[in-house]
PDB file of N, CA and C in Angstrom:
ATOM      1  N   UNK A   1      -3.474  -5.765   6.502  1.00  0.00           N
ATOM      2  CA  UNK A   1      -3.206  -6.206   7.852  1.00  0.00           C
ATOM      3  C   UNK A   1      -4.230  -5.594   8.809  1.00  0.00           C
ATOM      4  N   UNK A   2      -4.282  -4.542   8.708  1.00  0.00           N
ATOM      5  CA  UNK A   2      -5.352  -3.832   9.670  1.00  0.00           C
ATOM      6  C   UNK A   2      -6.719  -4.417   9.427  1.00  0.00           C
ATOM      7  N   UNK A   3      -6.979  -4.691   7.959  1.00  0.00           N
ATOM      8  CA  UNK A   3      -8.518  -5.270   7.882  1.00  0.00           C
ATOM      9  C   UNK A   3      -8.757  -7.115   8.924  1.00  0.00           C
ATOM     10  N   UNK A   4      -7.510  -7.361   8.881  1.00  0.00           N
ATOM     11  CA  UNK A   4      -7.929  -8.683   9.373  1.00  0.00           C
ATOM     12  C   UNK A   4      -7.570  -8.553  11.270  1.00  0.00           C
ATOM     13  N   UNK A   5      -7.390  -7.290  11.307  1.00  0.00           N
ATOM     14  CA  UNK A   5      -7.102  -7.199  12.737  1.00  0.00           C
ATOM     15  C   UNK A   5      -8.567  -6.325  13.251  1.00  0.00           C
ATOM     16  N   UNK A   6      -9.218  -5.919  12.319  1.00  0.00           N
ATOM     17  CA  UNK A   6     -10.922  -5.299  12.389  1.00  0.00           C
ATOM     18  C   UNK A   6     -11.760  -6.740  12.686  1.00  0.00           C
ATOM     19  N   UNK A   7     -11.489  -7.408  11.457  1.00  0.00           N
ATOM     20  CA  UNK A   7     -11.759  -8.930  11.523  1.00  0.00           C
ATOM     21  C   UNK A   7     -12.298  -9.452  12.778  1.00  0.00           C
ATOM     22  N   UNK A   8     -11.058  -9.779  13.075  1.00  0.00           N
ATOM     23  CA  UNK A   8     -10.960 -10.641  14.511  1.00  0.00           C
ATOM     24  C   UNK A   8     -11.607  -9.707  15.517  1.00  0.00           C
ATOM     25  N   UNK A   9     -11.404  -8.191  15.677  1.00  0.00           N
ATOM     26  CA  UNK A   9     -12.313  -7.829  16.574  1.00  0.00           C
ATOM     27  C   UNK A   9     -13.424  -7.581  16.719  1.00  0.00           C
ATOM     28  N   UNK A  10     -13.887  -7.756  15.474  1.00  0.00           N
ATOM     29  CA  UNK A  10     -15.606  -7.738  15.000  1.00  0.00           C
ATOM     30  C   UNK A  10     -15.956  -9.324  15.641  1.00  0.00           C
ATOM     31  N   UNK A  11     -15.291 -10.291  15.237  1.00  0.00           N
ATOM     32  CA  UNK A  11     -15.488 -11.932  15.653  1.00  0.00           C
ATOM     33  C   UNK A  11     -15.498 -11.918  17.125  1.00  0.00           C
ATOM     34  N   UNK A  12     -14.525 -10.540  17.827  1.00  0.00           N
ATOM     35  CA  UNK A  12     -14.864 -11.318  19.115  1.00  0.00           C
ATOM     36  C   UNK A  12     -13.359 -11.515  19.667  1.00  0.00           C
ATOM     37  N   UNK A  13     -12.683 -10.766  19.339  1.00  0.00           N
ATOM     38  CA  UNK A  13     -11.398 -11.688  19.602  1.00  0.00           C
ATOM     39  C   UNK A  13     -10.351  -9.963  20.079  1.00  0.00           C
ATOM     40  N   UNK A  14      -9.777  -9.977  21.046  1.00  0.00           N
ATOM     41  CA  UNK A  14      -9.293  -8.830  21.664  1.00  0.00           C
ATOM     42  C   UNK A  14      -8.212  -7.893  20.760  1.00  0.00           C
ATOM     43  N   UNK A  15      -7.992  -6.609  20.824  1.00  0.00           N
ATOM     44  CA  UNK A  15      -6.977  -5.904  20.143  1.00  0.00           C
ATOM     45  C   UNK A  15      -5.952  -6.504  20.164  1.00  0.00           C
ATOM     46  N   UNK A  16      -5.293  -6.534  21.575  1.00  0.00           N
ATOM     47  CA  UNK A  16      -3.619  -6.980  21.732  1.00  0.00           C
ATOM     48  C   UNK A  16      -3.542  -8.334  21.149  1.00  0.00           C
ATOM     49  N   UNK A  17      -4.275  -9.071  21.532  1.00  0.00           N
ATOM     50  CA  UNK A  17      -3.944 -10.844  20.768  1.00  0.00           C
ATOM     51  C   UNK A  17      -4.093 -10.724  19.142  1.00  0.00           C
ATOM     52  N   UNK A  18      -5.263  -9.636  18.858  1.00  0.00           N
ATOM     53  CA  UNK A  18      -5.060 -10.012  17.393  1.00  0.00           C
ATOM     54  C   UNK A  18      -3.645  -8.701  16.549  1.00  0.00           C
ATOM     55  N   UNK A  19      -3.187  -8.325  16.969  1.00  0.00           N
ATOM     56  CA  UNK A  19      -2.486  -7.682  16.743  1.00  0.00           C
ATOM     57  C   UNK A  19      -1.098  -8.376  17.213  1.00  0.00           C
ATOM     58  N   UNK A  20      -0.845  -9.205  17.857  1.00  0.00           N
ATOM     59  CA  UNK A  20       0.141 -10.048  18.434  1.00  0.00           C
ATOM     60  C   UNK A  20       0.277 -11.130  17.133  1.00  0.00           C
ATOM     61  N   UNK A  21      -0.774 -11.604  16.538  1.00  0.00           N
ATOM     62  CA  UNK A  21      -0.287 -12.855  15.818  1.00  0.00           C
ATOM     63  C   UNK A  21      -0.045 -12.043  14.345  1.00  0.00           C
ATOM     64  N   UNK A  22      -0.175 -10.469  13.514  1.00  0.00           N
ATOM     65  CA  UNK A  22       0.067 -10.194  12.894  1.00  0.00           C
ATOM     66  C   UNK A  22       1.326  -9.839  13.019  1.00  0.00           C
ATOM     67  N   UNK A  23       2.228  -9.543  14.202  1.00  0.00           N
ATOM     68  CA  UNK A  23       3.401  -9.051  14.400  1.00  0.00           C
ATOM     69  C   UNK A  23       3.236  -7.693  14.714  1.00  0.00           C
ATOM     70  N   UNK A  24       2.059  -7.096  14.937  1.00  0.00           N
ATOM     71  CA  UNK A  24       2.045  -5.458  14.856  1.00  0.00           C
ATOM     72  C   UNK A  24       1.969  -5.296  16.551  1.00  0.00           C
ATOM     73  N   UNK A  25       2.678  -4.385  16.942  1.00  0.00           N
ATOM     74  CA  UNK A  25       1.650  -3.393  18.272  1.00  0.00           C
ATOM     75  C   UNK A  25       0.803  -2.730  18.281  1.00  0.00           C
ATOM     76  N   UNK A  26      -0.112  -2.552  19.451  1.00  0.00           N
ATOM     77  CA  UNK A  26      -1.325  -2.165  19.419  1.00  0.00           C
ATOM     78  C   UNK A  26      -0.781  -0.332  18.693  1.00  0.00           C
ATOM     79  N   UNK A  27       0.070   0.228  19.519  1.00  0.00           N
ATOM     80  CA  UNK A  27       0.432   1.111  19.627  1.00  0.00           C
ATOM     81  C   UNK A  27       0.948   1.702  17.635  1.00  0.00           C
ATOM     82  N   UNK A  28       1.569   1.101  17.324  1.00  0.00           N
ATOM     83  CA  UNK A  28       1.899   1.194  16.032  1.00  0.00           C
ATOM     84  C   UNK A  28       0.327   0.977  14.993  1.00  0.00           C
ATOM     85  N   UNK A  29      -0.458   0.048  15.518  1.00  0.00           N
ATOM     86  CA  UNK A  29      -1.612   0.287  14.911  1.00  0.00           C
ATOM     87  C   UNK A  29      -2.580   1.858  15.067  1.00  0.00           C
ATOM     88  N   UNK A  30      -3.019   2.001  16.097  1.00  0.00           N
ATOM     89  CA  UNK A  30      -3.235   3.504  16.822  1.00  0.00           C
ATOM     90  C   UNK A  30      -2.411   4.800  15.834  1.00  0.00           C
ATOM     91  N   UNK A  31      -1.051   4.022  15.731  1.00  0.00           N
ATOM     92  CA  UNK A  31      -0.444   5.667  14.941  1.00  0.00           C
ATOM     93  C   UNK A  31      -0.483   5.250  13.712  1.00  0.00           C
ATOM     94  N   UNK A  32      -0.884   4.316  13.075  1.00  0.00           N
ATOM     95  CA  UNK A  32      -1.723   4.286  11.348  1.00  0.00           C
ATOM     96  C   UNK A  32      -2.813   4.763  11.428  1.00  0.00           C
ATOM     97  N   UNK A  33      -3.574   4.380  12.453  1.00  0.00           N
ATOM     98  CA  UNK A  33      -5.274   4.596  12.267  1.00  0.00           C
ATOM     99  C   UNK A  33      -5.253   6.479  12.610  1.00  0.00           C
ATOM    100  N   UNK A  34      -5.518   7.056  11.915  1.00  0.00           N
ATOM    101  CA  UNK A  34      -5.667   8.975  11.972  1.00  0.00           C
ATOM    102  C   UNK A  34      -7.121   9.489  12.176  1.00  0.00           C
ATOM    103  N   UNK A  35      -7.449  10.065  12.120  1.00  0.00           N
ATOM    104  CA  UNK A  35      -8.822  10.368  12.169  1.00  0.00           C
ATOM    105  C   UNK A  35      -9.623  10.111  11.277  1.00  0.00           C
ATOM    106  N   UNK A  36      -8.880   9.735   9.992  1.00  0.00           N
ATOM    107  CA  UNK A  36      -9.330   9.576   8.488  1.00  0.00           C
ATOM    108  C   UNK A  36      -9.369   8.196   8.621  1.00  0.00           C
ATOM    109  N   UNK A  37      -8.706   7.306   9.333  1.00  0.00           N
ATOM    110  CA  UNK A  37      -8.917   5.655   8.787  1.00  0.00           C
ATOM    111  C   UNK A  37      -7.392   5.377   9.077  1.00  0.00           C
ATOM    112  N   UNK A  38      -7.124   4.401   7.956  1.00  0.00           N
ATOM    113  CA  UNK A  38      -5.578   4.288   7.934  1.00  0.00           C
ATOM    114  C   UNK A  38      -5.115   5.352   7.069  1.00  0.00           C
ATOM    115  N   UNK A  39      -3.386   6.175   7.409  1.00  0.00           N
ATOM    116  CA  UNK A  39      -2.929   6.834   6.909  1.00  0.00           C
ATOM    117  C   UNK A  39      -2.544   6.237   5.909  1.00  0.00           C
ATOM    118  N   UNK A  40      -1.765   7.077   4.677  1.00  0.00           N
ATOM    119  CA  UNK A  40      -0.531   6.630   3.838  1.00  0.00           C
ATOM    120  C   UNK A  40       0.706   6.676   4.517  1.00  0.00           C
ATOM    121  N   UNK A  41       1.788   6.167   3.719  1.00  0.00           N
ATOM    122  CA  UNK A  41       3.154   7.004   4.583  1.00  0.00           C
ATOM    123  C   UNK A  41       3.432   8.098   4.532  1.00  0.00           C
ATOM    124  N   UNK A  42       3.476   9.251   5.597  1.00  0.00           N
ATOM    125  CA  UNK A  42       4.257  10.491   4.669  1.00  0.00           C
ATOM    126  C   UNK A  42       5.801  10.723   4.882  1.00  0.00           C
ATOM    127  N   UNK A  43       6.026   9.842   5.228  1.00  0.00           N
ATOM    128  CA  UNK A  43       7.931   9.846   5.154  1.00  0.00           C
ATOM    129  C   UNK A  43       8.142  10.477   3.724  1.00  0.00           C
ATOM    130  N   UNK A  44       9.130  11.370   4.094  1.00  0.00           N
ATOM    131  CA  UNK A  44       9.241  12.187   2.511  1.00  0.00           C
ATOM    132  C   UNK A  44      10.323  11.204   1.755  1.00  0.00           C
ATOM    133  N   UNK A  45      11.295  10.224   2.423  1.00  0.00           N
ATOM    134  CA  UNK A  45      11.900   9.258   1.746  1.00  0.00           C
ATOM    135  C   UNK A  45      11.361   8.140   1.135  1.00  0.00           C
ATOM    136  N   UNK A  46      10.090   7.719   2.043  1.00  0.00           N
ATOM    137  CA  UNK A  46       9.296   6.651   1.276  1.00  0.00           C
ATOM    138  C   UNK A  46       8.718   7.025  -0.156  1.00  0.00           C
ATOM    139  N   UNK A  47       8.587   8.232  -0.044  1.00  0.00           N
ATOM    140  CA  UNK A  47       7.790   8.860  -1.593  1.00  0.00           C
ATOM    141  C   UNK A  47       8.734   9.058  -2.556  1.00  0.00           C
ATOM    142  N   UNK A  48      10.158   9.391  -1.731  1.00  0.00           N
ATOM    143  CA  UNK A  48      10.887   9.799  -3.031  1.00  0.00           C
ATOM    144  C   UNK A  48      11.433   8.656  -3.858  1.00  0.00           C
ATOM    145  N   UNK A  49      11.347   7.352  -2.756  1.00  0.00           N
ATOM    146  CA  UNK A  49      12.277   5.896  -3.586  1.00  0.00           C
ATOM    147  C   UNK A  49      13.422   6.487  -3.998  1.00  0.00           C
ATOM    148  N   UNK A  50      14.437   7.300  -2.558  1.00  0.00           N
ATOM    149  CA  UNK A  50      15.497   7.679  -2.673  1.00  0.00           C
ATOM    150  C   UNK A  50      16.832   6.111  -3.243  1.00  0.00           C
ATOM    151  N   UNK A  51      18.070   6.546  -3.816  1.00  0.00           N
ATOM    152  CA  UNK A  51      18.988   5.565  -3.291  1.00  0.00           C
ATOM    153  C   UNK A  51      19.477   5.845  -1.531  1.00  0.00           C
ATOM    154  N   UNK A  52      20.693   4.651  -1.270  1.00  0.00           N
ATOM    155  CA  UNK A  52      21.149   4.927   0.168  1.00  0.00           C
ATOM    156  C   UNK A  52      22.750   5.529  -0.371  1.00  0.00           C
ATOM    157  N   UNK A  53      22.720   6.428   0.351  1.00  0.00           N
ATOM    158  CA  UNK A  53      24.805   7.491  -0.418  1.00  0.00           C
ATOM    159  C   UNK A  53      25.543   6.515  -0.348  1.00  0.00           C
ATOM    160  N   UNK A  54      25.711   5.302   0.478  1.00  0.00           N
ATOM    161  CA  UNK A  54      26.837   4.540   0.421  1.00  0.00           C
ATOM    162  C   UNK A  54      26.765   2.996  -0.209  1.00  0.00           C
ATOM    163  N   UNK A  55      25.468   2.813  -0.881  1.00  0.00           N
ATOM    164  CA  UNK A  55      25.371   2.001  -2.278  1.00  0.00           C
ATOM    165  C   UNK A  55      26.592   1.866  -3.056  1.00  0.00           C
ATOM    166  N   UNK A  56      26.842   0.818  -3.036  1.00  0.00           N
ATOM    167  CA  UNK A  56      27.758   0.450  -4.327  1.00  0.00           C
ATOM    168  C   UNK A  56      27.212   0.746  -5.228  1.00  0.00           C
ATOM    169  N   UNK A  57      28.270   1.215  -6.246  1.00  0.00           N
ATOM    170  CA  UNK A  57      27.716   1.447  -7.939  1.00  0.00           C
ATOM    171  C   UNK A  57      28.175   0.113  -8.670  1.00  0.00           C
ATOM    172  N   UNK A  58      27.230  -0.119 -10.033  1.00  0.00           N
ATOM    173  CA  UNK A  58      27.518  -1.317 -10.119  1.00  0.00           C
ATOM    174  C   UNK A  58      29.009  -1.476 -10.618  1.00  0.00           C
ATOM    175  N   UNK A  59      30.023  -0.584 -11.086  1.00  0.00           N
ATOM    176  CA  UNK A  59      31.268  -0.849 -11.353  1.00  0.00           C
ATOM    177  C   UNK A  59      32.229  -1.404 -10.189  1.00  0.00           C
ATOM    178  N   UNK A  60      31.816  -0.559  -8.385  1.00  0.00           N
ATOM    179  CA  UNK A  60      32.466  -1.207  -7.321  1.00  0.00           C
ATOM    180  C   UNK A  60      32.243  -2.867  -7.274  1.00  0.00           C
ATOM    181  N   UNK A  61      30.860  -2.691  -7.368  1.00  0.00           N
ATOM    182  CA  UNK A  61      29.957  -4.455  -7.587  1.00  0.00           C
ATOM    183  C   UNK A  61      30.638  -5.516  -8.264  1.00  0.00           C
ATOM    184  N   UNK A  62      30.699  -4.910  -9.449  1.00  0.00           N
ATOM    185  CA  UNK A  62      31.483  -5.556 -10.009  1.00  0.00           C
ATOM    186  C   UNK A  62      33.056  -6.459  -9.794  1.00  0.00           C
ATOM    187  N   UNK A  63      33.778  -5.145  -9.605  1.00  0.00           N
ATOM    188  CA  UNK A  63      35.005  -5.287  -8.956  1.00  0.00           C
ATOM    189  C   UNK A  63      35.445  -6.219  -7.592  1.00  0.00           C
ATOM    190  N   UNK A  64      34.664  -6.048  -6.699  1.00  0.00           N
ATOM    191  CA  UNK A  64      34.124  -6.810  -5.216  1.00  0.00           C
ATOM    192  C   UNK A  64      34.237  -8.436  -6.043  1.00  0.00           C
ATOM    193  N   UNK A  65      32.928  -8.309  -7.201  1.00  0.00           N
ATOM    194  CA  UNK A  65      32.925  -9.414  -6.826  1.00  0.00           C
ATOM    195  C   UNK A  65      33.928 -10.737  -7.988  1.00  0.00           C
ATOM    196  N   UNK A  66      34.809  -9.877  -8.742  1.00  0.00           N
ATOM    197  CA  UNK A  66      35.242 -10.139  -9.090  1.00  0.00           C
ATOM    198  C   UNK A  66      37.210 -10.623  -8.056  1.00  0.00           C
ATOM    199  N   UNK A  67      37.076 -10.128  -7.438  1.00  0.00           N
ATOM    200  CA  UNK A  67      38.408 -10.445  -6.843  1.00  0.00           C
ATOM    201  C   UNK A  67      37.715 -11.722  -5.443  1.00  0.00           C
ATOM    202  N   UNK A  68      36.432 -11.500  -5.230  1.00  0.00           N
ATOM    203  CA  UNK A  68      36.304 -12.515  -4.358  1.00  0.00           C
ATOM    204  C   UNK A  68      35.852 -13.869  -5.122  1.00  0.00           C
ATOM    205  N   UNK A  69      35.534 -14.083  -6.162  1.00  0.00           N
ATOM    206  CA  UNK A  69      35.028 -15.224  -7.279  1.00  0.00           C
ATOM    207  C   UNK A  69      36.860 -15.563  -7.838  1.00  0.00           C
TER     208      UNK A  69
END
C-alpha cells in the first residue's frame, strides 16, 4: 500500500488524495513510515497470534450450534 501511495506521488499526484483512495490517513501513514522506512508491527499481540479469552471452544461451538440447527 505505501509503495503505490510513493507511486502516485512520484507521478505527481498529492499525499492526502492518494492516500484517500487507499483508505489510509495521511497521519497513520507518517506513523508507519520511522526513520528506517516502513516499520513492522511491534504490537506484542500481533507477534504472539494470541487466542481472544472469550473464544468459544469448539465443544461450546458445537453445542450452540447444535440446539440452534
Amino acid at each position: 500500500m505505501s509503495t503505490w501511495i510513493e507511486e502516485a506521488c512520484a507521478a505527481g499526484a498529492r499525499l492526502k488524495p492518494a492516500c484517500e483512495v487507499v483508505g489510509l490517513s495521511v497521519r497513520t501513514l507518517q506513523r508507519w513510515r520511522g526513520e528506517d522506512g516502513i516499520q513492522a508491527d511491534a504490537r506484542a499481540a500481533a507477534a504472539q497470534g494470541r487466542t481472544l479469552a472469550n473464544r468459544l471452544s469448539d465443544a461450546e461451538r458445537s453445542t450452540i450450534l447444535g440446539v440452534c440447527n
